[in-house]
N, C-alpha and C. Protein backbone atom coordinates (compact mmCIF):
# COMPACT_ATOMS: atom_id res chain seq x y z
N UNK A 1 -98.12 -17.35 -14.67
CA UNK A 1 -97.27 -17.87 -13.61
C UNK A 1 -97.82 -19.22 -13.18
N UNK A 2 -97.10 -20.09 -12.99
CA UNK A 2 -97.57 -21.55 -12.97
C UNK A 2 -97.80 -21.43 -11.43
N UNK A 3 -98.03 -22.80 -10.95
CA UNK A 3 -98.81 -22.73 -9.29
C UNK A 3 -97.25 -22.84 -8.54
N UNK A 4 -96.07 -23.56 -8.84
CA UNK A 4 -94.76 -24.04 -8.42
C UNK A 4 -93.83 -22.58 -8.25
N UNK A 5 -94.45 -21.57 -9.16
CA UNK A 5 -93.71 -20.16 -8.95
C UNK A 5 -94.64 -19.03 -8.02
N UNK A 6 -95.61 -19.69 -7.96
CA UNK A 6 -96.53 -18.74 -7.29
C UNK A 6 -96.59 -18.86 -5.72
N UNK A 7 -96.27 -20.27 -5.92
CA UNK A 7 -95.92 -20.97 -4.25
C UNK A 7 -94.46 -20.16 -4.04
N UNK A 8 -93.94 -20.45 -4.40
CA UNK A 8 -92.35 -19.79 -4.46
C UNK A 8 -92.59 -18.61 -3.95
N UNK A 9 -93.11 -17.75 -4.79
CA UNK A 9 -93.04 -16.10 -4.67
C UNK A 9 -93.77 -15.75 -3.27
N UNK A 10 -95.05 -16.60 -2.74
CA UNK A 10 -95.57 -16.32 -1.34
C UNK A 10 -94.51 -16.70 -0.53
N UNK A 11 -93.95 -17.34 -0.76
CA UNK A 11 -93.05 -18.23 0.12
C UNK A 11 -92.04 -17.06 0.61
N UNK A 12 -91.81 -16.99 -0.10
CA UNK A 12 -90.33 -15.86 -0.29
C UNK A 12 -91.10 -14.32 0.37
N UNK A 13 -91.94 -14.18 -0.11
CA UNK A 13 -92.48 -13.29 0.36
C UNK A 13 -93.25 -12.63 1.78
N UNK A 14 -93.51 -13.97 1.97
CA UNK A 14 -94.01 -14.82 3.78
C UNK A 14 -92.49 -14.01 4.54
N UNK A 15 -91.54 -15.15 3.97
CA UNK A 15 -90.54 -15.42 5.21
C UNK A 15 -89.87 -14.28 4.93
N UNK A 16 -89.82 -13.31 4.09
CA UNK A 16 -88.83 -12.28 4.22
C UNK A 16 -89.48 -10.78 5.05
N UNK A 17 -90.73 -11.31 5.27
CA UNK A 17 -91.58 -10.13 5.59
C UNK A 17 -91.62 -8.82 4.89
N UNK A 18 -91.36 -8.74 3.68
CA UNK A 18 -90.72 -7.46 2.83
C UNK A 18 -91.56 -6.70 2.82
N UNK A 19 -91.82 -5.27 2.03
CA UNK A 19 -92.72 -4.45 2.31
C UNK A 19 -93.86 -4.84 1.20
N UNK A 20 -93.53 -5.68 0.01
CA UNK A 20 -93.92 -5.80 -1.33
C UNK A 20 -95.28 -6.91 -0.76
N UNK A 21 -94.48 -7.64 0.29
CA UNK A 21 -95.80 -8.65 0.96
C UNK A 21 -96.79 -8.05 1.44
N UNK A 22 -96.34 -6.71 1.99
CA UNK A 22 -97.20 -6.25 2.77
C UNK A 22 -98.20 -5.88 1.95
N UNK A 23 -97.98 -5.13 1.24
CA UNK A 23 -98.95 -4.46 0.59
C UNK A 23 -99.92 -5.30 -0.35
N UNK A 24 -98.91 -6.40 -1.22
CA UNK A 24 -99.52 -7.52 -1.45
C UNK A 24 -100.86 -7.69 -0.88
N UNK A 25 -100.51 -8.53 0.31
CA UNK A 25 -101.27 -9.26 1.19
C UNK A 25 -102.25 -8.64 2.30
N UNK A 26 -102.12 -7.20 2.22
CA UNK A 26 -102.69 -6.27 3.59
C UNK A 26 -104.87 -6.66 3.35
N UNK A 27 -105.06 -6.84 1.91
CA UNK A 27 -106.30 -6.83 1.82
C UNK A 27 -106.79 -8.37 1.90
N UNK A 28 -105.92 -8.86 2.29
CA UNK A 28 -106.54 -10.60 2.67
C UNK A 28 -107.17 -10.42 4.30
N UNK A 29 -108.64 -11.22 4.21
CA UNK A 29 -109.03 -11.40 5.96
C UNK A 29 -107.82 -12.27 6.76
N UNK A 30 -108.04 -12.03 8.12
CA UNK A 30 -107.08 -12.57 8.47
C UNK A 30 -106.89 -13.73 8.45
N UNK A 31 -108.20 -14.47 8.64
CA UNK A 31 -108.42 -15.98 8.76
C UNK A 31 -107.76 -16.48 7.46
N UNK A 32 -107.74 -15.97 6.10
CA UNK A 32 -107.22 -16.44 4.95
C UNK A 32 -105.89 -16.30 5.27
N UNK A 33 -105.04 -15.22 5.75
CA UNK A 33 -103.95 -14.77 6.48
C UNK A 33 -103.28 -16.30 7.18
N UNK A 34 -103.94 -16.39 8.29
CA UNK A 34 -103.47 -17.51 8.97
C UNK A 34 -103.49 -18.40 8.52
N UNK A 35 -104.42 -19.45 7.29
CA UNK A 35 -104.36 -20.09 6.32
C UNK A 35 -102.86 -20.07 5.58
N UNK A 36 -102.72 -18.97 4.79
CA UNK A 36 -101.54 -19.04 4.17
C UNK A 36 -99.92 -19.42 5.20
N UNK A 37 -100.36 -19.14 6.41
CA UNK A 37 -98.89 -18.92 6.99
C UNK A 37 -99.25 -20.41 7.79
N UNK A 38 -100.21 -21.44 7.96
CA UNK A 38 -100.09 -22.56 8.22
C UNK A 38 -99.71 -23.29 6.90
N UNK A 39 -99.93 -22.99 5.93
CA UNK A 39 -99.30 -23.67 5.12
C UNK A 39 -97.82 -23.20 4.35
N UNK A 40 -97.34 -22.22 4.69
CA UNK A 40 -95.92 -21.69 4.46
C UNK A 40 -95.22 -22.97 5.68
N UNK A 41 -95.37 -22.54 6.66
CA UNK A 41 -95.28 -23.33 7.96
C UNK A 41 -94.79 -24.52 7.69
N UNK A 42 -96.38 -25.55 7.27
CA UNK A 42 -95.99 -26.48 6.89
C UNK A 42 -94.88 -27.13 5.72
N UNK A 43 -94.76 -26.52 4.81
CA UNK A 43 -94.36 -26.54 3.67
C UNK A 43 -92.34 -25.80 3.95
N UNK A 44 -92.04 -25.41 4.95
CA UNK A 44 -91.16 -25.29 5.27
C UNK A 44 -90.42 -26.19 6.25
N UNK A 45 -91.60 -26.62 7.54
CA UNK A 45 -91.13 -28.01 8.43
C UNK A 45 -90.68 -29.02 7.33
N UNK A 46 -91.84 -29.52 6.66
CA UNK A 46 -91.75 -30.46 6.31
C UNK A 46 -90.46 -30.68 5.29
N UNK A 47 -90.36 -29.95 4.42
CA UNK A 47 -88.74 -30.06 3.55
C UNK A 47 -87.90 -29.51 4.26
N UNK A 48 -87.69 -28.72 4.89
CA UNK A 48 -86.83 -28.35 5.81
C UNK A 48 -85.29 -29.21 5.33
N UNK A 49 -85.59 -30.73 6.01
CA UNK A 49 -84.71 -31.93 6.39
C UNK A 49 -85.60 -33.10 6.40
N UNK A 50 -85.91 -33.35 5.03
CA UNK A 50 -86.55 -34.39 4.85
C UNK A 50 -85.80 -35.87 5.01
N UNK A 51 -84.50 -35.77 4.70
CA UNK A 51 -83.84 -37.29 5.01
C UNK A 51 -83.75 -38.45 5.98
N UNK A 52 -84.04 -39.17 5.27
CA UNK A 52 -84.38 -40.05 6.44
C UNK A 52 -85.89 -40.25 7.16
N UNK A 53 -86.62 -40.00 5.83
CA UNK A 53 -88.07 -40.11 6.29
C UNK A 53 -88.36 -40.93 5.15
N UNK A 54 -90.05 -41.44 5.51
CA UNK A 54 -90.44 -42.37 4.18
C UNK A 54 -92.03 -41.38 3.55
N UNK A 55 -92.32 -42.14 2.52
CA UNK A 55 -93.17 -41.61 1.84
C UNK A 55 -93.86 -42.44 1.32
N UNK A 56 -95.30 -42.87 1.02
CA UNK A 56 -96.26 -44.26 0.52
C UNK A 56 -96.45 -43.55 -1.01
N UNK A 57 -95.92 -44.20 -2.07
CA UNK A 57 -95.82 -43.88 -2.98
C UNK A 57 -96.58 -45.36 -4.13
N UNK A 58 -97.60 -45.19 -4.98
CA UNK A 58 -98.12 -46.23 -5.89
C UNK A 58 -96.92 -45.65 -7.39
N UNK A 59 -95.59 -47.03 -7.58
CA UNK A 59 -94.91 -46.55 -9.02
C UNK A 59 -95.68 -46.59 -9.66
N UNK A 60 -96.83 -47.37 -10.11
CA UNK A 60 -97.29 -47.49 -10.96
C UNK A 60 -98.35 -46.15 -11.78
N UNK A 61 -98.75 -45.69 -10.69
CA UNK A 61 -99.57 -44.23 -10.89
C UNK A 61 -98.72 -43.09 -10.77
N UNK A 62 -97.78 -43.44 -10.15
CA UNK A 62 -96.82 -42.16 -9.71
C UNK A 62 -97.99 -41.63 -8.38
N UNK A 63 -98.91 -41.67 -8.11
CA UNK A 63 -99.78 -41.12 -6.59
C UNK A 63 -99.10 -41.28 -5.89
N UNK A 64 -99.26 -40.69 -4.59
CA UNK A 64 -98.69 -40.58 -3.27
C UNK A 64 -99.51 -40.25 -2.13
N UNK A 65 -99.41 -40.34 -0.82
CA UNK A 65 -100.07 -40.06 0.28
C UNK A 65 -100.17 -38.46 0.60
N UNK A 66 -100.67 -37.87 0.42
CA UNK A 66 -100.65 -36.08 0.58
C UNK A 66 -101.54 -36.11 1.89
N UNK A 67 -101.30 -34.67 1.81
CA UNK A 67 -101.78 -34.35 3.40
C UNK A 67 -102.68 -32.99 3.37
N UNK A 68 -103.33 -32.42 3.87
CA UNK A 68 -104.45 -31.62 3.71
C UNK A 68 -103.89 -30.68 2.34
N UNK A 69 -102.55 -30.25 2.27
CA UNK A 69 -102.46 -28.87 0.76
C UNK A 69 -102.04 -29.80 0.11
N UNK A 70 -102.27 -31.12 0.09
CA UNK A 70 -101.92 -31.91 -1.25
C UNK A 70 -100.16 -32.06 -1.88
N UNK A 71 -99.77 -31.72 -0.48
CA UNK A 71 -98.39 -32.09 -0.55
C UNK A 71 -97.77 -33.73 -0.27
N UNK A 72 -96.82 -34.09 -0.93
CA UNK A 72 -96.37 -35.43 -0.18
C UNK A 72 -96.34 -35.74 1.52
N UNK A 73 -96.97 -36.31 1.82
CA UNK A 73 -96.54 -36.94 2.89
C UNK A 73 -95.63 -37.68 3.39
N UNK A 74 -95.06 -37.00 4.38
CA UNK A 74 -93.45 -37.88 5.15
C UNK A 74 -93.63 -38.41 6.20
N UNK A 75 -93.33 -39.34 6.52
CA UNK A 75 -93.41 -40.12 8.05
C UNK A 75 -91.98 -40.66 8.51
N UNK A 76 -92.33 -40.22 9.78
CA UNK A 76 -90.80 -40.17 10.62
C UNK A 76 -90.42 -41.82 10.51
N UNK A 77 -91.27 -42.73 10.54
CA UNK A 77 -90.62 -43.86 10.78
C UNK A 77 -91.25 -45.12 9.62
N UNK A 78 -90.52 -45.79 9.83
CA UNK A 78 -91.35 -47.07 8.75
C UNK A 78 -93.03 -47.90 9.41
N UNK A 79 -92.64 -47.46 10.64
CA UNK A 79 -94.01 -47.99 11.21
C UNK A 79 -94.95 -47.22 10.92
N UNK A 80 -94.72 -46.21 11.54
CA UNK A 80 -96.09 -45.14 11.08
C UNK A 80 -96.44 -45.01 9.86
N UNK A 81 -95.11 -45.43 8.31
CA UNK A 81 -96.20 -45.22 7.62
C UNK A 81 -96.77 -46.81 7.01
N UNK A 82 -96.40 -47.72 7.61
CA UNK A 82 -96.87 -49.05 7.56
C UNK A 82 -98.26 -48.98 8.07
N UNK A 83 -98.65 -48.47 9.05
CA UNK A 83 -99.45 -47.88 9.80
C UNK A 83 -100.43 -47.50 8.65
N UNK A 84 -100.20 -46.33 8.33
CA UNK A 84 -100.98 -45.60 7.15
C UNK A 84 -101.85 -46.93 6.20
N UNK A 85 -101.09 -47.31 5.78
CA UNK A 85 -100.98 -48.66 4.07
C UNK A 85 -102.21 -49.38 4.87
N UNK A 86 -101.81 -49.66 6.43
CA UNK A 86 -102.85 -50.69 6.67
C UNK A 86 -104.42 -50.08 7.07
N UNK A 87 -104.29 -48.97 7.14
CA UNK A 87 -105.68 -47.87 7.96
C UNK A 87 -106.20 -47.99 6.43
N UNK A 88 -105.68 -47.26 5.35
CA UNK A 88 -106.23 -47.14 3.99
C UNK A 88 -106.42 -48.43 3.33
N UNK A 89 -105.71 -49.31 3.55
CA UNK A 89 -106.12 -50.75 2.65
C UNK A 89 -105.13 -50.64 1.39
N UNK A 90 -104.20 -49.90 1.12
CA UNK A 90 -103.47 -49.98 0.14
C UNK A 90 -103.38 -51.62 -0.36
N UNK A 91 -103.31 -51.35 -1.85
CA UNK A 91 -103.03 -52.97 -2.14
C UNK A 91 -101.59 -52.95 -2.87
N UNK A 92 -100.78 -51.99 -3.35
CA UNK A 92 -100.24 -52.10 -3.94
C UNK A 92 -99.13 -50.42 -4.11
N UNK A 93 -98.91 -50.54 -2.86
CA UNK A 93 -97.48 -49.11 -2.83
C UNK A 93 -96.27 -49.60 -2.61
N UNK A 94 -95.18 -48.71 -2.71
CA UNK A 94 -94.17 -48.50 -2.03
C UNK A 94 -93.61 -48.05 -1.10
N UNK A 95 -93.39 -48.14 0.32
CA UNK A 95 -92.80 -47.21 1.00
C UNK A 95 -91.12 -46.95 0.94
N UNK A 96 -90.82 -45.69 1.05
CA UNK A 96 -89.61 -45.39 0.19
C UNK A 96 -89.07 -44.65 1.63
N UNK A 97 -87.79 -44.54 1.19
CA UNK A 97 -86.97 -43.89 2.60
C UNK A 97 -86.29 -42.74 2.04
N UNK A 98 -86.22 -41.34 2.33
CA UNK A 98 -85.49 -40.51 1.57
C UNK A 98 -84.34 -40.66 1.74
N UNK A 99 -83.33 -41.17 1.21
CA UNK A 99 -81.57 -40.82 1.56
C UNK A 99 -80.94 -39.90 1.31
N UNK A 100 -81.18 -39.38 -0.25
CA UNK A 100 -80.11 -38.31 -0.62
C UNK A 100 -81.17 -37.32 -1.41
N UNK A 101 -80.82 -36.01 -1.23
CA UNK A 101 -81.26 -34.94 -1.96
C UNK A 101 -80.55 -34.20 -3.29
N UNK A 102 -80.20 -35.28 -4.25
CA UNK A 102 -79.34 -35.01 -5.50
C UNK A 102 -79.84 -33.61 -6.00
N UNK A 103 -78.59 -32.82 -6.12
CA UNK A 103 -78.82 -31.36 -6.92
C UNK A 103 -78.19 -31.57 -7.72
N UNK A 104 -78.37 -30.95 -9.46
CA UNK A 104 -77.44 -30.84 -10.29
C UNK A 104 -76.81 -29.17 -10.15
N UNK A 105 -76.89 -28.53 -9.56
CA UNK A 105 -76.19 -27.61 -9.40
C UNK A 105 -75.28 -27.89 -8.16
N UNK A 106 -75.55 -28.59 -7.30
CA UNK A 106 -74.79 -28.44 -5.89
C UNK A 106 -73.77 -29.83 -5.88
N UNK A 107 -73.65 -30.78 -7.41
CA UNK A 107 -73.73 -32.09 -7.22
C UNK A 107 -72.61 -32.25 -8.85
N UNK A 108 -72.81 -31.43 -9.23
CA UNK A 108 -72.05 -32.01 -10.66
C UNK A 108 -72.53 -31.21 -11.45
């Protein structure tokens, strides 16, 4: 199972509270517990409604700005993440604005 289905399956498994989680998950400490559900958390705010946010992206590496689980980072505004570029010293990104969330199933 790759890491993109495994995220999935906690995910799904988190938010549905099912019994399969339970049992799953009953032998994790809690502190690992609360770990996982700050990052379900996050990982749900954050895509939620991503449009209309930006992201510091190098084309050339394809890298990006991540944030403690090594997810992309979004920033509400162009300042803040102008902000970012200048704290790190970037020499050479993009900041990008999300507009559209193209699906090929929902889209054509």
């Amino acid at each position: 199972m790759n890491n993109s289905s495994w995220l999935s399956l906690k995910f799904n498994l988190m938010t549905n509270n099912s019994e399969y989680y339970k049992k799953l998950f009953d032998s994790i400490p809690e502190d690992v517990e609360k770990d996982i559900h700050s990052f379900v958390t996050t990982v749900e705010s954050k895509f939620k409604n991503p449009k209309g946010k930006y992201a510091i992206i190098n084309i050339l590496t394809m890298d990006y700005m991540k944030d403690e689980y090594k997810l992309i980072e979004l920033y509400d505004t162009l300042e803040e993440a102008q902000t970012v570029c200048g704290m790190y010293e970037f020499e050479n990104v993009w900041i990008v604005k999300l507009i559209e969330n193209y699906r090929e199933d929902e889209n054509g």
